[in-house]
N, C-alpha and C. Protein backbone atom coordinates (compact mmCIF):
# COMPACT_ATOMS: atom_id res chain seq x y z
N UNK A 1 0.84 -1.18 0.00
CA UNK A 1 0.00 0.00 0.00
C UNK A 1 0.89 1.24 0.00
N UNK A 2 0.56 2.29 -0.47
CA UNK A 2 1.23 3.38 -0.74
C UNK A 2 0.65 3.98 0.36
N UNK A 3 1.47 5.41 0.49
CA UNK A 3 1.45 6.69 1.65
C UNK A 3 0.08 6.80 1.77
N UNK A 4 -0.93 7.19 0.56
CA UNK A 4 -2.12 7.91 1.04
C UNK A 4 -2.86 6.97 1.66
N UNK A 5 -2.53 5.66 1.07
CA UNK A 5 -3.59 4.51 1.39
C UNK A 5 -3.40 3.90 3.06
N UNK A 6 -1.62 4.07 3.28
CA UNK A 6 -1.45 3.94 5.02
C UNK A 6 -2.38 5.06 5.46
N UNK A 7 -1.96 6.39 5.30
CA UNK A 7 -2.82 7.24 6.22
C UNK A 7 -4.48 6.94 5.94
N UNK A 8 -4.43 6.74 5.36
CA UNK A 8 -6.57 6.27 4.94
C UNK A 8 -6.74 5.41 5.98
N UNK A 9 -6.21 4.40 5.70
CA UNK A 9 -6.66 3.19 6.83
C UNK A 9 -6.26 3.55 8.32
N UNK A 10 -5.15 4.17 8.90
CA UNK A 10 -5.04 4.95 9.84
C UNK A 10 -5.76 5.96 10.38
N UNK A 11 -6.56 6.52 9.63
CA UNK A 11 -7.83 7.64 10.03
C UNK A 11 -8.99 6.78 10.12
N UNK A 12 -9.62 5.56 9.74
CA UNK A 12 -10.41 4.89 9.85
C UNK A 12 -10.30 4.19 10.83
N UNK A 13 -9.13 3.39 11.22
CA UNK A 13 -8.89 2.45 12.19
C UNK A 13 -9.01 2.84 13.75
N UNK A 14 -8.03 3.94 13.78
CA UNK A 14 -8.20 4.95 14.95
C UNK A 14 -9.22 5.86 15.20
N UNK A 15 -10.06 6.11 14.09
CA UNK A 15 -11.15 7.09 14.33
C UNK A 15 -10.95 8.44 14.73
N UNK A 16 -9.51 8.64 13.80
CA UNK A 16 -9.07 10.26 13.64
C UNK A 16 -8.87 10.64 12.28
N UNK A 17 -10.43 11.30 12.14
CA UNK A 17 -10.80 11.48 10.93
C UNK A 17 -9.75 12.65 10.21
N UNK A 18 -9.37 13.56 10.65
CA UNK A 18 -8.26 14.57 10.67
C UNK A 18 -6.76 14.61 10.79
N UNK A 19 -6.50 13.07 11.14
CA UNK A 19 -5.13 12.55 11.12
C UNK A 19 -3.93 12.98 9.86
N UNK A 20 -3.26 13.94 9.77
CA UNK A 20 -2.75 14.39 8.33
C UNK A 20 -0.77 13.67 9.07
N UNK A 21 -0.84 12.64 9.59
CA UNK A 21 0.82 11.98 9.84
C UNK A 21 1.78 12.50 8.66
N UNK A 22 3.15 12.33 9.03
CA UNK A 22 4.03 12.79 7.91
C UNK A 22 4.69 11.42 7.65
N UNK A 23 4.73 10.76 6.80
CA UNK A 23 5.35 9.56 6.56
C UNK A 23 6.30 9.15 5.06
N UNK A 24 7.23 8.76 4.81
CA UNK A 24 7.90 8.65 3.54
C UNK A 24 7.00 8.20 2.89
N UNK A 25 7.15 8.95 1.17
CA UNK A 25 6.17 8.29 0.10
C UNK A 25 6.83 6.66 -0.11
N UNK A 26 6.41 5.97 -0.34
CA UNK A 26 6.95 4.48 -1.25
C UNK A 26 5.99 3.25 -0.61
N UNK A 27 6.10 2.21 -0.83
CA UNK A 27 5.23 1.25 -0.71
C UNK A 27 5.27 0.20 1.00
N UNK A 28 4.11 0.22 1.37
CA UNK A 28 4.08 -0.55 2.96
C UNK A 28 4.10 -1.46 2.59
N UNK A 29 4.61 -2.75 3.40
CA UNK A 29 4.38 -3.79 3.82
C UNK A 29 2.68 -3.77 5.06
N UNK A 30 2.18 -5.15 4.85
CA UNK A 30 1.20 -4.80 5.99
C UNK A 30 2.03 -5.05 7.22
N UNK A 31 3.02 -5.84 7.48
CA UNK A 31 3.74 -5.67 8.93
C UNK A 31 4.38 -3.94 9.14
N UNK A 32 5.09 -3.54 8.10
CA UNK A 32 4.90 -2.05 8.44
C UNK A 32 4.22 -1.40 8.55
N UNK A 33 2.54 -1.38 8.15
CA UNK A 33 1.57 -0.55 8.59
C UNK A 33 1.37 -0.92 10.01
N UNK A 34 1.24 -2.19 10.53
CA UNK A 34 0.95 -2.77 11.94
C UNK A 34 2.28 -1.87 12.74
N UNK A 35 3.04 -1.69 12.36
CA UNK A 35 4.51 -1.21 13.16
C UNK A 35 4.29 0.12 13.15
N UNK A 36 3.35 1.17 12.40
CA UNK A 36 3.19 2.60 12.11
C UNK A 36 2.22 2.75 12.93
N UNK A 37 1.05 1.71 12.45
CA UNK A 37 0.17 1.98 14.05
C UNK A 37 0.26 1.77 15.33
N UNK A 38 1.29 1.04 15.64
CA UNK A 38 1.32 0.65 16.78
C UNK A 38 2.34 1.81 17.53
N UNK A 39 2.98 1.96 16.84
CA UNK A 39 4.08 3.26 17.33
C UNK A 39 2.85 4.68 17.36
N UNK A 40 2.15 5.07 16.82
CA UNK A 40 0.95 5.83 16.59
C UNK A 40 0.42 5.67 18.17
N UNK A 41 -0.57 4.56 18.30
CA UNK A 41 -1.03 3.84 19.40
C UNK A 41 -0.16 4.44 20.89
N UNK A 42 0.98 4.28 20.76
CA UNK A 42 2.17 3.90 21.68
C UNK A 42 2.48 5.16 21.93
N UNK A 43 2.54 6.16 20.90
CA UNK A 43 2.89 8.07 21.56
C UNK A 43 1.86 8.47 22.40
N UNK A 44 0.37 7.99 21.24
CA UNK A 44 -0.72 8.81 22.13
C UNK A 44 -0.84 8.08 23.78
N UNK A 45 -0.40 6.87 23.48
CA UNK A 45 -0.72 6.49 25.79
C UNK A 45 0.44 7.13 26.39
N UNK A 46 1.68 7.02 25.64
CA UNK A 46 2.59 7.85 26.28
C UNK A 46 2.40 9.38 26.60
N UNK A 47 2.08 10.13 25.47
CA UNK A 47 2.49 11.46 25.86
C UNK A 47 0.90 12.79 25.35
N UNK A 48 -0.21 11.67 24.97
CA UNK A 48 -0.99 12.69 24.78
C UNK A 48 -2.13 12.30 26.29
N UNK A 49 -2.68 11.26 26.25
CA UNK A 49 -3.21 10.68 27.44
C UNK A 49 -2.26 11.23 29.23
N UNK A 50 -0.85 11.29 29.13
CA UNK A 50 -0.47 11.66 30.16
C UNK A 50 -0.38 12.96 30.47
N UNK A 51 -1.00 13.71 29.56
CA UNK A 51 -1.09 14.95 29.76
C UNK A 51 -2.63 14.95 30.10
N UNK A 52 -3.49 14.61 29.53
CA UNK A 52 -4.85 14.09 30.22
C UNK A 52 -4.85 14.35 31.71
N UNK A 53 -4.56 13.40 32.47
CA UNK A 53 -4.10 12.91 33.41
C UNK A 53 -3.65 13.88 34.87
């Protein structure tokens, strides 16, 4: 899958319809999309939620 198509499924999956990520153009693997979201996943408990808090 290409750039636009990671961020597509990333605004759907997460349900951040406004999600504009900066990511290199060229082609994903699906284990690299799983590794983009999960690092995604992994900032927001780290550092957007602990500001929540």
């Amino acid at each position: 899958m290409d750039q636009s198509e990671v961020l597509d499924r990333l605004r759907e999956e997460l349900e951040i319809p406004f999600f504009n990520g900066s990511i290199e153009e060229r082609e994903y693997t699906e284990e690299e999309y799983q590794k983009i979201k999960a690092d995604l996943v992994q900032y927001f408990d780290d550092y957007v939620r602990n500001v929540e808090n």
